[in-house]
PDB file of N, CA and C in Angstrom:
ATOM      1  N   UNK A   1       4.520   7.366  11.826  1.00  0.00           N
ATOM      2  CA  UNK A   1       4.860   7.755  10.471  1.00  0.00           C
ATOM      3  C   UNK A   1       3.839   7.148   9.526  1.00  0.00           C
ATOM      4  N   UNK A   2       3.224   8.282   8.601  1.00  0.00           N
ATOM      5  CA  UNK A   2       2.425   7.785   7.592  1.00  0.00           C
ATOM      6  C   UNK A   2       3.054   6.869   6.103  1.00  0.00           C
ATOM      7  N   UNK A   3       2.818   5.845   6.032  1.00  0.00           N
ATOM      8  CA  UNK A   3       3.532   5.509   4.828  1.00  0.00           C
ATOM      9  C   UNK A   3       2.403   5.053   3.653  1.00  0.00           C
ATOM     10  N   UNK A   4       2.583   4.927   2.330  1.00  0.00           N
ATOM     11  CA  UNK A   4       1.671   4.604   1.337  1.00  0.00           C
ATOM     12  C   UNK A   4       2.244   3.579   0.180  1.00  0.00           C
ATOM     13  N   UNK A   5       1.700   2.806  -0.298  1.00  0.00           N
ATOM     14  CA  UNK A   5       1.645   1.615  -1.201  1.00  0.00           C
ATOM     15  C   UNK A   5       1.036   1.989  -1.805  1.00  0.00           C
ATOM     16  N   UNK A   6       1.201   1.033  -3.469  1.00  0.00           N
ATOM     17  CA  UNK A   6      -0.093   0.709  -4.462  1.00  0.00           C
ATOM     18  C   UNK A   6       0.041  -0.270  -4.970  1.00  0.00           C
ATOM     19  N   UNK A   7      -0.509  -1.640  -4.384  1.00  0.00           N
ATOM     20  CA  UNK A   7      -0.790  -3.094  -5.112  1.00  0.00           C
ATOM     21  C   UNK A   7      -1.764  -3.263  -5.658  1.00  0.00           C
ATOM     22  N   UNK A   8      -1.238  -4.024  -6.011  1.00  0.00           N
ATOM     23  CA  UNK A   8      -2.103  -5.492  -6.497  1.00  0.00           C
ATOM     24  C   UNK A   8      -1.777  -6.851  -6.295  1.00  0.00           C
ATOM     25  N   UNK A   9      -2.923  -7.110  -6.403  1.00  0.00           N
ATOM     26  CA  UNK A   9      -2.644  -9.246  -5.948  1.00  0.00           C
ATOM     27  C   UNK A   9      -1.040  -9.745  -6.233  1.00  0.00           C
ATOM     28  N   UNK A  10      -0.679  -9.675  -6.931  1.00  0.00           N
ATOM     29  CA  UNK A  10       0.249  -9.641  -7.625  1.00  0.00           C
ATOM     30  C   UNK A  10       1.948  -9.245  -6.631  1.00  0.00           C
ATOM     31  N   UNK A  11       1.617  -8.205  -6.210  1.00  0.00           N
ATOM     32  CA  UNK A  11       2.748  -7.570  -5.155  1.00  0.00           C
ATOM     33  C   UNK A  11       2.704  -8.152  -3.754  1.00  0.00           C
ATOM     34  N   UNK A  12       1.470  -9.062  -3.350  1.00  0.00           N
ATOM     35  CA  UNK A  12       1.201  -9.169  -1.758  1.00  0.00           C
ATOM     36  C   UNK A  12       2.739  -9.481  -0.892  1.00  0.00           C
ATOM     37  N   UNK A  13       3.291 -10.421  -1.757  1.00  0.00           N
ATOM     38  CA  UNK A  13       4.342 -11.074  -1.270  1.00  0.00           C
ATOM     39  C   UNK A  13       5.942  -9.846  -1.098  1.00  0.00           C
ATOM     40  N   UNK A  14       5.853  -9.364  -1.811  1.00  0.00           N
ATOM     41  CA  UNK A  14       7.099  -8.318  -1.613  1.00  0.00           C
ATOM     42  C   UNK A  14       6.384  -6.993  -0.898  1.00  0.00           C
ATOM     43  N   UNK A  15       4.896  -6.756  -0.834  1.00  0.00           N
ATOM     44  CA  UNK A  15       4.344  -5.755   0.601  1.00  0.00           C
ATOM     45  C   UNK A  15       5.079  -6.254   1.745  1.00  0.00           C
ATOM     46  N   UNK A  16       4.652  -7.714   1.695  1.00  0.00           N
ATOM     47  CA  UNK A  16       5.185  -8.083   3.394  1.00  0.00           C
ATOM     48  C   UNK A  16       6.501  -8.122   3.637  1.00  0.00           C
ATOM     49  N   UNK A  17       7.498  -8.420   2.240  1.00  0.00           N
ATOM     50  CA  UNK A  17       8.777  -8.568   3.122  1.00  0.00           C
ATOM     51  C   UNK A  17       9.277  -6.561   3.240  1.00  0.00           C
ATOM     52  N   UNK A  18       8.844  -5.635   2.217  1.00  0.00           N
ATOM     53  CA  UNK A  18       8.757  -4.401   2.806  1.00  0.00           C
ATOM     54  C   UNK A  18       8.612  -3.773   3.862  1.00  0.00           C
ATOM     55  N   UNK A  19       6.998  -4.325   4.196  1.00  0.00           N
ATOM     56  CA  UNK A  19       7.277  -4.468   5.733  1.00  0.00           C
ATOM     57  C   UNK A  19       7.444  -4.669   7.133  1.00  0.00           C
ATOM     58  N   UNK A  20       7.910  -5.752   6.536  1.00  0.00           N
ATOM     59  CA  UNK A  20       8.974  -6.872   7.599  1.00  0.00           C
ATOM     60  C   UNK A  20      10.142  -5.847   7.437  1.00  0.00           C
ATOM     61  N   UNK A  21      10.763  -5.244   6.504  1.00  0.00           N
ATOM     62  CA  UNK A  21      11.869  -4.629   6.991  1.00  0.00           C
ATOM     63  C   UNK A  21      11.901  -3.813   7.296  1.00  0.00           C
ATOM     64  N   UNK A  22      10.589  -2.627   7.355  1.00  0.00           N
ATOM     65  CA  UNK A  22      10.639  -1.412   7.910  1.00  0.00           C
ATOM     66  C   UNK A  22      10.446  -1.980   9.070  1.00  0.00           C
ATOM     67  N   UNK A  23       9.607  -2.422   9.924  1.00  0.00           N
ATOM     68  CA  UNK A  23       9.710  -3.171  11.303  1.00  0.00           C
ATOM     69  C   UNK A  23      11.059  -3.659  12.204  1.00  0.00           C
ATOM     70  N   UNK A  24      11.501  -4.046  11.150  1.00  0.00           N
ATOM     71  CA  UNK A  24      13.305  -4.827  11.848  1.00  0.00           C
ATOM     72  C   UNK A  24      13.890  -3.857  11.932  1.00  0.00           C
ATOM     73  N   UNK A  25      13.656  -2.715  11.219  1.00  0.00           N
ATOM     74  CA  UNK A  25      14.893  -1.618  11.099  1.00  0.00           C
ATOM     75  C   UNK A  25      14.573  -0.340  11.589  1.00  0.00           C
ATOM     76  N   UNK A  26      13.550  -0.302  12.170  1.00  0.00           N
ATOM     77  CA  UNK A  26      12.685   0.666  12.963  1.00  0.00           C
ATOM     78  C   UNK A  26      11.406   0.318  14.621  1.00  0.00           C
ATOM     79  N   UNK A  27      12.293  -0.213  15.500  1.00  0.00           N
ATOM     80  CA  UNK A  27      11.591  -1.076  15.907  1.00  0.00           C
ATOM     81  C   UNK A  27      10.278  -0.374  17.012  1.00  0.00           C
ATOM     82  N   UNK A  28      11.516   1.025  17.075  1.00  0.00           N
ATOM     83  CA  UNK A  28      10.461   1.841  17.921  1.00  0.00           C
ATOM     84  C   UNK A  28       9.398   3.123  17.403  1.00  0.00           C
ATOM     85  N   UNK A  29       9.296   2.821  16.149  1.00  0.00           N
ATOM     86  CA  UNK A  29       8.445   3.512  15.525  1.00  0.00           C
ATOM     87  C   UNK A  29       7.280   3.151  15.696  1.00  0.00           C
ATOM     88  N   UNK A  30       6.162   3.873  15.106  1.00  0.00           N
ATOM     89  CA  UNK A  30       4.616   3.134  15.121  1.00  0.00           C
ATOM     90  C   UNK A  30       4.182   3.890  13.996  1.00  0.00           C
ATOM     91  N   UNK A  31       3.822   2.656  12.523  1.00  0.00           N
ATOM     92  CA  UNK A  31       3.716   3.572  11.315  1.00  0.00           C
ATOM     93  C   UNK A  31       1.833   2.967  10.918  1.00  0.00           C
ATOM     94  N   UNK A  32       1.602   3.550  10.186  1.00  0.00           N
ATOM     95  CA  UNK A  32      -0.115   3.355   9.276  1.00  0.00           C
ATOM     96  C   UNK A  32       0.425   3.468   8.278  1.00  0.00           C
ATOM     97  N   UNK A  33      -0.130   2.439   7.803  1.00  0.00           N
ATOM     98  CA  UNK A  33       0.202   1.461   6.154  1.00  0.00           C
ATOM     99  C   UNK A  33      -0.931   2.423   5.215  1.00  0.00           C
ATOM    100  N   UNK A  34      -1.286   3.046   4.300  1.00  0.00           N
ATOM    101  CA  UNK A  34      -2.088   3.162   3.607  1.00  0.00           C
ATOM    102  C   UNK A  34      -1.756   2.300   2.331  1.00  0.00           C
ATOM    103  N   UNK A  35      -3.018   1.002   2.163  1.00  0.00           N
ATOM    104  CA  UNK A  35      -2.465   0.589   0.734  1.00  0.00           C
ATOM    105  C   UNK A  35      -3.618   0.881  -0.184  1.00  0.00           C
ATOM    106  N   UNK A  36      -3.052   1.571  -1.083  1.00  0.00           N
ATOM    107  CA  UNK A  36      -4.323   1.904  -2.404  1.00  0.00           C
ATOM    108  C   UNK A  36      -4.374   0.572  -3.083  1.00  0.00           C
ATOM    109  N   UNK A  37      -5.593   0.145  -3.415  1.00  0.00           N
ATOM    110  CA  UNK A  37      -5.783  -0.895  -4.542  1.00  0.00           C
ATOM    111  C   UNK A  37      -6.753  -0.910  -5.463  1.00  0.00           C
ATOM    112  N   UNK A  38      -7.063  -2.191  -6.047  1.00  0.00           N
ATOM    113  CA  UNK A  38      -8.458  -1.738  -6.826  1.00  0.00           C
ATOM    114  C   UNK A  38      -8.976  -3.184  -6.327  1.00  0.00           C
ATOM    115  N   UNK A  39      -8.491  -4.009  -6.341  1.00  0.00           N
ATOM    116  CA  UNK A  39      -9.469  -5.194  -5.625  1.00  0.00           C
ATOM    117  C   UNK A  39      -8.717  -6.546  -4.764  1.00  0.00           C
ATOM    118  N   UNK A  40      -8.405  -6.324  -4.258  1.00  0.00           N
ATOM    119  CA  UNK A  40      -7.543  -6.945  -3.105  1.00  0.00           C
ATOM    120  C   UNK A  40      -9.039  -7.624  -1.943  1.00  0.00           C
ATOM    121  N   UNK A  41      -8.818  -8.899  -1.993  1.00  0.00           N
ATOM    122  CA  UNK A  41     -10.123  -9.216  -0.624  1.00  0.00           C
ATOM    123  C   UNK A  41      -9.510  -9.235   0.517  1.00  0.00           C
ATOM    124  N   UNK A  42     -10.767  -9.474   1.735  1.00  0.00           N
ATOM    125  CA  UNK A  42     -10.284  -9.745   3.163  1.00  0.00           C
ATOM    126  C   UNK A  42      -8.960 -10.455   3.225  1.00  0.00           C
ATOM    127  N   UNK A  43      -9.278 -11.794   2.464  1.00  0.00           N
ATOM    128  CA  UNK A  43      -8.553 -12.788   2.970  1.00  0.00           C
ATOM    129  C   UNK A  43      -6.836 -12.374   2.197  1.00  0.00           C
ATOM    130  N   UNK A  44      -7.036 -11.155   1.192  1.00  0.00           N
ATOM    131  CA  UNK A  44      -5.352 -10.719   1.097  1.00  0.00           C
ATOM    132  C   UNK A  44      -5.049  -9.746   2.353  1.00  0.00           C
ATOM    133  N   UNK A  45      -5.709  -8.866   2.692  1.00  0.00           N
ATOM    134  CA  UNK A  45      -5.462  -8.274   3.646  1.00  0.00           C
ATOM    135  C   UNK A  45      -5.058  -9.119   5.058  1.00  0.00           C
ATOM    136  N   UNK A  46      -5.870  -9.845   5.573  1.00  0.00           N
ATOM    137  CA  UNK A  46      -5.362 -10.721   6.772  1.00  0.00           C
ATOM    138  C   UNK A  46      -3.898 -11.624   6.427  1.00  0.00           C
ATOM    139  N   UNK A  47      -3.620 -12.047   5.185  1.00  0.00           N
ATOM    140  CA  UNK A  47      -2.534 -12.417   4.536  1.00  0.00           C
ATOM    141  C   UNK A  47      -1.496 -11.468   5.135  1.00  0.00           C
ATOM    142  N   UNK A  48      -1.403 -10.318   4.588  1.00  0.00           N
ATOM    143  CA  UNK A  48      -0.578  -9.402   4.671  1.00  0.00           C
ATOM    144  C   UNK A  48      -0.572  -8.732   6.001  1.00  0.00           C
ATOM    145  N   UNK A  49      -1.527  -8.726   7.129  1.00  0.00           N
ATOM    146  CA  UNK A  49      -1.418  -8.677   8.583  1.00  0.00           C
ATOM    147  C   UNK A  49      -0.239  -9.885   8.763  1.00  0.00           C
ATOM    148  N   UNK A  50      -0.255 -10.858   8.458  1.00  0.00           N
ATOM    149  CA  UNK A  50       0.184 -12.250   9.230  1.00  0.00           C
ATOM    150  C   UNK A  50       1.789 -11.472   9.496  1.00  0.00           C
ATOM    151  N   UNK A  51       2.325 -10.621   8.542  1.00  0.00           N
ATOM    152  CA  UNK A  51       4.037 -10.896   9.002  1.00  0.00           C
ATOM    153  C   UNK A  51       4.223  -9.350   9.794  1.00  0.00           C
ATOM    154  N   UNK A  52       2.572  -8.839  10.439  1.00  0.00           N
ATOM    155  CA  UNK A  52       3.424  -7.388  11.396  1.00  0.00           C
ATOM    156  C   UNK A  52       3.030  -7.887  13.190  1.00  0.00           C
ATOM    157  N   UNK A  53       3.764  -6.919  13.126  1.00  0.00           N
ATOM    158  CA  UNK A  53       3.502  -6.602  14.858  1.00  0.00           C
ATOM    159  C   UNK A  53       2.294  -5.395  15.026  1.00  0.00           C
ATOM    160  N   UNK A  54       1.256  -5.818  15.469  1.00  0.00           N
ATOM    161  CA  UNK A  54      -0.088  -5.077  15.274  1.00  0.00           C
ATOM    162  C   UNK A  54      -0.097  -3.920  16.405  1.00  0.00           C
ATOM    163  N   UNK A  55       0.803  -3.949  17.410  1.00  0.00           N
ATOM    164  CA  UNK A  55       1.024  -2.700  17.350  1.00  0.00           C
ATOM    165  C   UNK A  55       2.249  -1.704  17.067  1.00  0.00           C
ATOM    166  N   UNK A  56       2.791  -2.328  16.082  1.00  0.00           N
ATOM    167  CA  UNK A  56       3.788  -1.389  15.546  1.00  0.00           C
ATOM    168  C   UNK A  56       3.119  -0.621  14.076  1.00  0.00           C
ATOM    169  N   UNK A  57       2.192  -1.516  13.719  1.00  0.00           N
ATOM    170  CA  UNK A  57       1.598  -1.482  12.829  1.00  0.00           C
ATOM    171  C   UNK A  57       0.453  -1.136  11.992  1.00  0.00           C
ATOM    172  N   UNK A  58      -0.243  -0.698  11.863  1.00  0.00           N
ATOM    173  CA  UNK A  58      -1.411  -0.406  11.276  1.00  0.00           C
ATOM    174  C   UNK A  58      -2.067  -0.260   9.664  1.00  0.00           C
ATOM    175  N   UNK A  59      -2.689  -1.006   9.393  1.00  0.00           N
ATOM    176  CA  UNK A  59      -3.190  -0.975   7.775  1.00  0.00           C
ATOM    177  C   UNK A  59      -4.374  -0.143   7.686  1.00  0.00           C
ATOM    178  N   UNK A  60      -4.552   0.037   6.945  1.00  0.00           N
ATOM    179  CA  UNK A  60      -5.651   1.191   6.259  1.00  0.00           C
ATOM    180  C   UNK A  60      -5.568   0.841   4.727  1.00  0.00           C
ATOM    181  N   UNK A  61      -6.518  -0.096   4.209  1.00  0.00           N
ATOM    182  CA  UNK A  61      -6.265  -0.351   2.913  1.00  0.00           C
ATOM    183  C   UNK A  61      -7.758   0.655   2.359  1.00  0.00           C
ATOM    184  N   UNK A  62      -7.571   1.212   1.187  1.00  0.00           N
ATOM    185  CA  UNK A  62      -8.219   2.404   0.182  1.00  0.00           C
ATOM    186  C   UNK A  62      -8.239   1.660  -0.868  1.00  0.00           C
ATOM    187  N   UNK A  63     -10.005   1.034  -1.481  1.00  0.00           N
ATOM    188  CA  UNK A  63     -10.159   0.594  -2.501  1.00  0.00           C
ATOM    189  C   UNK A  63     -10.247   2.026  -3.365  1.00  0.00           C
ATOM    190  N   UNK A  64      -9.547   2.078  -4.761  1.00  0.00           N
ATOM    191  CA  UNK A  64      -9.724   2.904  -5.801  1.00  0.00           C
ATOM    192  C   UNK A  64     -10.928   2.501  -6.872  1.00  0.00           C
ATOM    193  N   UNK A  65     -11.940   3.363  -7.028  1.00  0.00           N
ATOM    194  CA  UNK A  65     -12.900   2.664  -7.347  1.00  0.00           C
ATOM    195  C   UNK A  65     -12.440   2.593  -9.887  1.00  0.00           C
ATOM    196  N   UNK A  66     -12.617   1.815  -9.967  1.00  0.00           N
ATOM    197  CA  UNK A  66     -12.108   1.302 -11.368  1.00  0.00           C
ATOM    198  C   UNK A  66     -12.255   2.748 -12.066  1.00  0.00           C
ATOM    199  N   UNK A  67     -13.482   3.034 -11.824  1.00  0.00           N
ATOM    200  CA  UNK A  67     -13.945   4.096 -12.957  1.00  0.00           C
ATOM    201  C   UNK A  67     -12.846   5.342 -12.608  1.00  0.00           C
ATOM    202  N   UNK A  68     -12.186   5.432 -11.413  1.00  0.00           N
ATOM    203  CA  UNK A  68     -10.862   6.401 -11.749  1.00  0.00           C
ATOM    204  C   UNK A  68      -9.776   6.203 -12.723  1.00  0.00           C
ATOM    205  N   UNK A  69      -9.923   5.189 -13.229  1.00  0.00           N
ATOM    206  CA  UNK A  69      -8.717   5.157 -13.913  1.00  0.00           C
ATOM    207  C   UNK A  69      -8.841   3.722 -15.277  1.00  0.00           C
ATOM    208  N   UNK A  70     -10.414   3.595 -15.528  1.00  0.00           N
ATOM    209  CA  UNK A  70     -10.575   2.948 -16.554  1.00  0.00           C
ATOM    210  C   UNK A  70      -9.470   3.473 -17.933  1.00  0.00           C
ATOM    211  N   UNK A  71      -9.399   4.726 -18.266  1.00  0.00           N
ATOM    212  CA  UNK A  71      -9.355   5.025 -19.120  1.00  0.00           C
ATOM    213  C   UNK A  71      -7.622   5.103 -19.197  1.00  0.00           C
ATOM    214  N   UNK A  72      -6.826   4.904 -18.420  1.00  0.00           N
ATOM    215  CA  UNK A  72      -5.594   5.236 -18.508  1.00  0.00           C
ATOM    216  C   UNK A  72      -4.873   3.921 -19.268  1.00  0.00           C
ATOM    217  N   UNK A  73      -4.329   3.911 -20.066  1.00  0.00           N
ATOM    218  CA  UNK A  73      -3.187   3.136 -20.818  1.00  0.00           C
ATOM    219  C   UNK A  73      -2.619   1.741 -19.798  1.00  0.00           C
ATOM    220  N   UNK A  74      -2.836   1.364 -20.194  1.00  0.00           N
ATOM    221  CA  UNK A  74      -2.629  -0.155 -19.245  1.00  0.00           C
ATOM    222  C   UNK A  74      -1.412  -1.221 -19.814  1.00  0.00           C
ATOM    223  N   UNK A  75      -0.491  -1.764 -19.484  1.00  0.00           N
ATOM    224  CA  UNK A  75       0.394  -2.315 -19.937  1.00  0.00           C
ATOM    225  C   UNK A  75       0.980  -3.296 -19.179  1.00  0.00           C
ATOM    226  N   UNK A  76       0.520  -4.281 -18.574  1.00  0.00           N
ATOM    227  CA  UNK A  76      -0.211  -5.628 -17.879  1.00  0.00           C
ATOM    228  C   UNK A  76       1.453  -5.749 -17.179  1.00  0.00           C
ATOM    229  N   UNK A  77       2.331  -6.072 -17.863  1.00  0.00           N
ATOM    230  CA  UNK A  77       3.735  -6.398 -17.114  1.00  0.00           C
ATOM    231  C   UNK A  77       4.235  -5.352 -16.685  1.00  0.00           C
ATOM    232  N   UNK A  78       4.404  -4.476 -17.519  1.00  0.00           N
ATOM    233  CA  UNK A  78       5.228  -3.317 -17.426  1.00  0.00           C
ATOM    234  C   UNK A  78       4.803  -2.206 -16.397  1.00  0.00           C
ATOM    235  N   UNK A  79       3.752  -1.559 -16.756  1.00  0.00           N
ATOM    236  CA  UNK A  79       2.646  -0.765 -16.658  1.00  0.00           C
ATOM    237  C   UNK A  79       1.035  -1.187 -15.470  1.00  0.00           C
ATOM    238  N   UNK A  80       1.012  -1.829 -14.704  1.00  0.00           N
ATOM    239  CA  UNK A  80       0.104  -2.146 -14.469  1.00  0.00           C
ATOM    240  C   UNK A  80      -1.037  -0.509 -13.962  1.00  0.00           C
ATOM    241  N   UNK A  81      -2.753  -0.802 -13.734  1.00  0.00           N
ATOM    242  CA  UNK A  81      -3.174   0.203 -13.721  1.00  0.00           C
ATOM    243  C   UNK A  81      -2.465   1.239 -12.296  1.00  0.00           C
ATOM    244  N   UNK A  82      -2.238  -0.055 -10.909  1.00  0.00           N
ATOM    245  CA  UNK A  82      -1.826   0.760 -10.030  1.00  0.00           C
ATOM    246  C   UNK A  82      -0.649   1.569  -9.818  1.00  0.00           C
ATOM    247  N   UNK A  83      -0.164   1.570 -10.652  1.00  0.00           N
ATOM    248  CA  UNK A  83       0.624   3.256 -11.033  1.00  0.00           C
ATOM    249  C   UNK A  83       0.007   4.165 -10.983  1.00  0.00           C
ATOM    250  N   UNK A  84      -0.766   4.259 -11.275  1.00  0.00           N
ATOM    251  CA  UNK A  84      -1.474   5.769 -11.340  1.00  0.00           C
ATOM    252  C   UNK A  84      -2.343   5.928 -10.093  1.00  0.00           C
ATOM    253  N   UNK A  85      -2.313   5.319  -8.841  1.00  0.00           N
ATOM    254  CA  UNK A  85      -3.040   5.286  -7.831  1.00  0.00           C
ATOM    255  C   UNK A  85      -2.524   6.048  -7.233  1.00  0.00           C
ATOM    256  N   UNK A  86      -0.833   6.479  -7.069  1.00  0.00           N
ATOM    257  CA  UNK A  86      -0.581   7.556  -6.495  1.00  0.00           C
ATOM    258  C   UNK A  86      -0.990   9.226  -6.657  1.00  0.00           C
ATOM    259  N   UNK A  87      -1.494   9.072  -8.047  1.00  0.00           N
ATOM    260  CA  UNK A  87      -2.291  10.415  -8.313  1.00  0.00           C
ATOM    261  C   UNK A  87      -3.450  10.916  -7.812  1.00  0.00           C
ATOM    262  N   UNK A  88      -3.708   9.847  -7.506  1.00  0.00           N
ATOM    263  CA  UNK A  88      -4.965  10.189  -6.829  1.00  0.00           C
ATOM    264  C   UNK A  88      -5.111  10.252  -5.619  1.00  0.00           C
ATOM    265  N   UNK A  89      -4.103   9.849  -4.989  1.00  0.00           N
ATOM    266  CA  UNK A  89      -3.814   9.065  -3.291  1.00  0.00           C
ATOM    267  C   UNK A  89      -4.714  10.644  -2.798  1.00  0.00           C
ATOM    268  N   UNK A  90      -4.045  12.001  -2.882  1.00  0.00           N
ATOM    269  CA  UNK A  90      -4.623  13.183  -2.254  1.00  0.00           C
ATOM    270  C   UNK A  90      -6.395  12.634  -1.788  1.00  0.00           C
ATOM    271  N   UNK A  91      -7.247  12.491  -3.156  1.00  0.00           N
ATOM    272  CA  UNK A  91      -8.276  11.877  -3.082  1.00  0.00           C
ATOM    273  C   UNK A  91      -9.022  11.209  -1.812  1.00  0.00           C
ATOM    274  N   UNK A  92      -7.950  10.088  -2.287  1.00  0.00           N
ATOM    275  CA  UNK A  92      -8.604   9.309  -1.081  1.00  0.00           C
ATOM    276  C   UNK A  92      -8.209   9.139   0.261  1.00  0.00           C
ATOM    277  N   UNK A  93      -6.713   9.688   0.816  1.00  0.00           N
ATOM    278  CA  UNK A  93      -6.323   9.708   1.676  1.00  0.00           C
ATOM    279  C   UNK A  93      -7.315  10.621   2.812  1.00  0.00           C
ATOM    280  N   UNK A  94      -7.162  10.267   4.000  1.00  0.00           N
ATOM    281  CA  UNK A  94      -7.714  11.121   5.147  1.00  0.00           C
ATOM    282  C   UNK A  94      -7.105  12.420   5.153  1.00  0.00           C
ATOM    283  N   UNK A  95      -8.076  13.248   5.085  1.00  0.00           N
ATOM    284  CA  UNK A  95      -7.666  14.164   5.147  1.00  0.00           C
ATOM    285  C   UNK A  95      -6.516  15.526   6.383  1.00  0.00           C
ATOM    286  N   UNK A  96      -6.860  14.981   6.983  1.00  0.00           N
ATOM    287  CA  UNK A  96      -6.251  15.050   8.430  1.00  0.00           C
ATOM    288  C   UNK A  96      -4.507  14.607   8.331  1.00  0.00           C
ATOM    289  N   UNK A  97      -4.114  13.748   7.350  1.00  0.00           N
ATOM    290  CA  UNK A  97      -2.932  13.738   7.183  1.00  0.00           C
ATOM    291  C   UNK A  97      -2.028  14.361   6.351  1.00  0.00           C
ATOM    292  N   UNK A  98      -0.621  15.048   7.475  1.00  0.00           N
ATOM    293  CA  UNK A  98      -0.185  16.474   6.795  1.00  0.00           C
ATOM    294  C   UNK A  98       1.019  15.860   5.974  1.00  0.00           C
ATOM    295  N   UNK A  99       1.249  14.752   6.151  1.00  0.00           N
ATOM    296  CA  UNK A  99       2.478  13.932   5.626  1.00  0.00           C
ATOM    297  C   UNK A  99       2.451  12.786   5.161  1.00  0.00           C
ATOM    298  N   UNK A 100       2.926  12.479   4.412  1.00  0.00           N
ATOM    299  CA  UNK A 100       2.679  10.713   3.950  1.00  0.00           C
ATOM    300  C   UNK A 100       4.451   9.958   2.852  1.00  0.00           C
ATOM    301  N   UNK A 101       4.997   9.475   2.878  1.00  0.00           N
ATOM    302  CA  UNK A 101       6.180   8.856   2.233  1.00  0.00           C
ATOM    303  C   UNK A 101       5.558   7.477   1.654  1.00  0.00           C
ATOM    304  N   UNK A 102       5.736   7.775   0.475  1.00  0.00           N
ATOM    305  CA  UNK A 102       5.159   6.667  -0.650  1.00  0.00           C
ATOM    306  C   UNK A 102       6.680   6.016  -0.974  1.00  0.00           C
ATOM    307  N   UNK A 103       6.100   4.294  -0.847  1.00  0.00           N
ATOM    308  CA  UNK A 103       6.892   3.607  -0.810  1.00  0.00           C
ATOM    309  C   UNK A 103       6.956   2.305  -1.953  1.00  0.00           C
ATOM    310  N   UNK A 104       7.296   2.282  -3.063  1.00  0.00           N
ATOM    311  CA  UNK A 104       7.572   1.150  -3.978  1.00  0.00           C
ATOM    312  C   UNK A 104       7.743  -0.112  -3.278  1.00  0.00           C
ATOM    313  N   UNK A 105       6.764  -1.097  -3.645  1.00  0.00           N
ATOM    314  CA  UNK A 105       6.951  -2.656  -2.676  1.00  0.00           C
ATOM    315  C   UNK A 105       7.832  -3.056  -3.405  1.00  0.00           C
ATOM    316  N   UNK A 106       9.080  -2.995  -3.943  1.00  0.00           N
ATOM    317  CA  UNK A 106      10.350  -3.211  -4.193  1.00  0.00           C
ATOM    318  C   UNK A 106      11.332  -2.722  -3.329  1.00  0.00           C
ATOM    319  N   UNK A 107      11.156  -2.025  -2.506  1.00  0.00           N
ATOM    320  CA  UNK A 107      11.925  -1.343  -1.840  1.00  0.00           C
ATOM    321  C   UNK A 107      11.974  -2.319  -0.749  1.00  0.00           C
ATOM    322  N   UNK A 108      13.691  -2.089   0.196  1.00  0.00           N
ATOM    323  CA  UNK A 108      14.107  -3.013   1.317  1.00  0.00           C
ATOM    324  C   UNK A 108      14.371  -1.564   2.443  1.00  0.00           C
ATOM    325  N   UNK A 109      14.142  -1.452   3.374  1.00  0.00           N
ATOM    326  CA  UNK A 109      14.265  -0.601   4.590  1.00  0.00           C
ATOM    327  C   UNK A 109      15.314  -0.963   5.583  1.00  0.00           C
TER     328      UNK A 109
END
């Protein structure tokens, strides 16, 4: 199962317990993480490896490059820019994928 995110530094910690619970509650599945971001480093990504089972699991993180979305209304607490990363996800996603379920890192599984 294809699934999709949009963080930031900011979210790392509620990505993982997301999914940590799609994992507990799906044990015989095998899903690919797509996470859109705009600047997330290695060392968040290996962060956010630490709480899967690597082969239940798979990441595919998609830097969004700034200039997509310089111009959009920004509202730091409320509003951050990666909201609007799902608009674009078509973009950058592989194309080859006929399905994808976008998932709020607020969400519990």
């Amino acid at each position: 199962m294809n699934l999709l995110v949009a963080i930031n530094k900011n979210y790392i910690e509620q990505l993982k317990i997301l999914l940590k619970s799609i994992q507990t509650s799906n044990p015989k599945e095998v899903f690919s993480i797509y996470i859109l971001h705009k600047n997330l480093e290695k060392n968040d990504i290996t962060n956010i490896t630490t709480v899967l089972n690597q082969k239940q699991m798979h990441l595919h993180p998609i830097q969004i490059p700034t200039s997509e979305v310089d111009s959009f209304p920004v509202y730091e607490k409320r509003y951050p820019i990666e909201i609007y990363f799902r608009i674009f996800a078509p973009k950058y996603l592989p194309k080859n994928l006929n399905r994808i379920l976008y998932l709020d890192t607020d969400t519990i599984v």
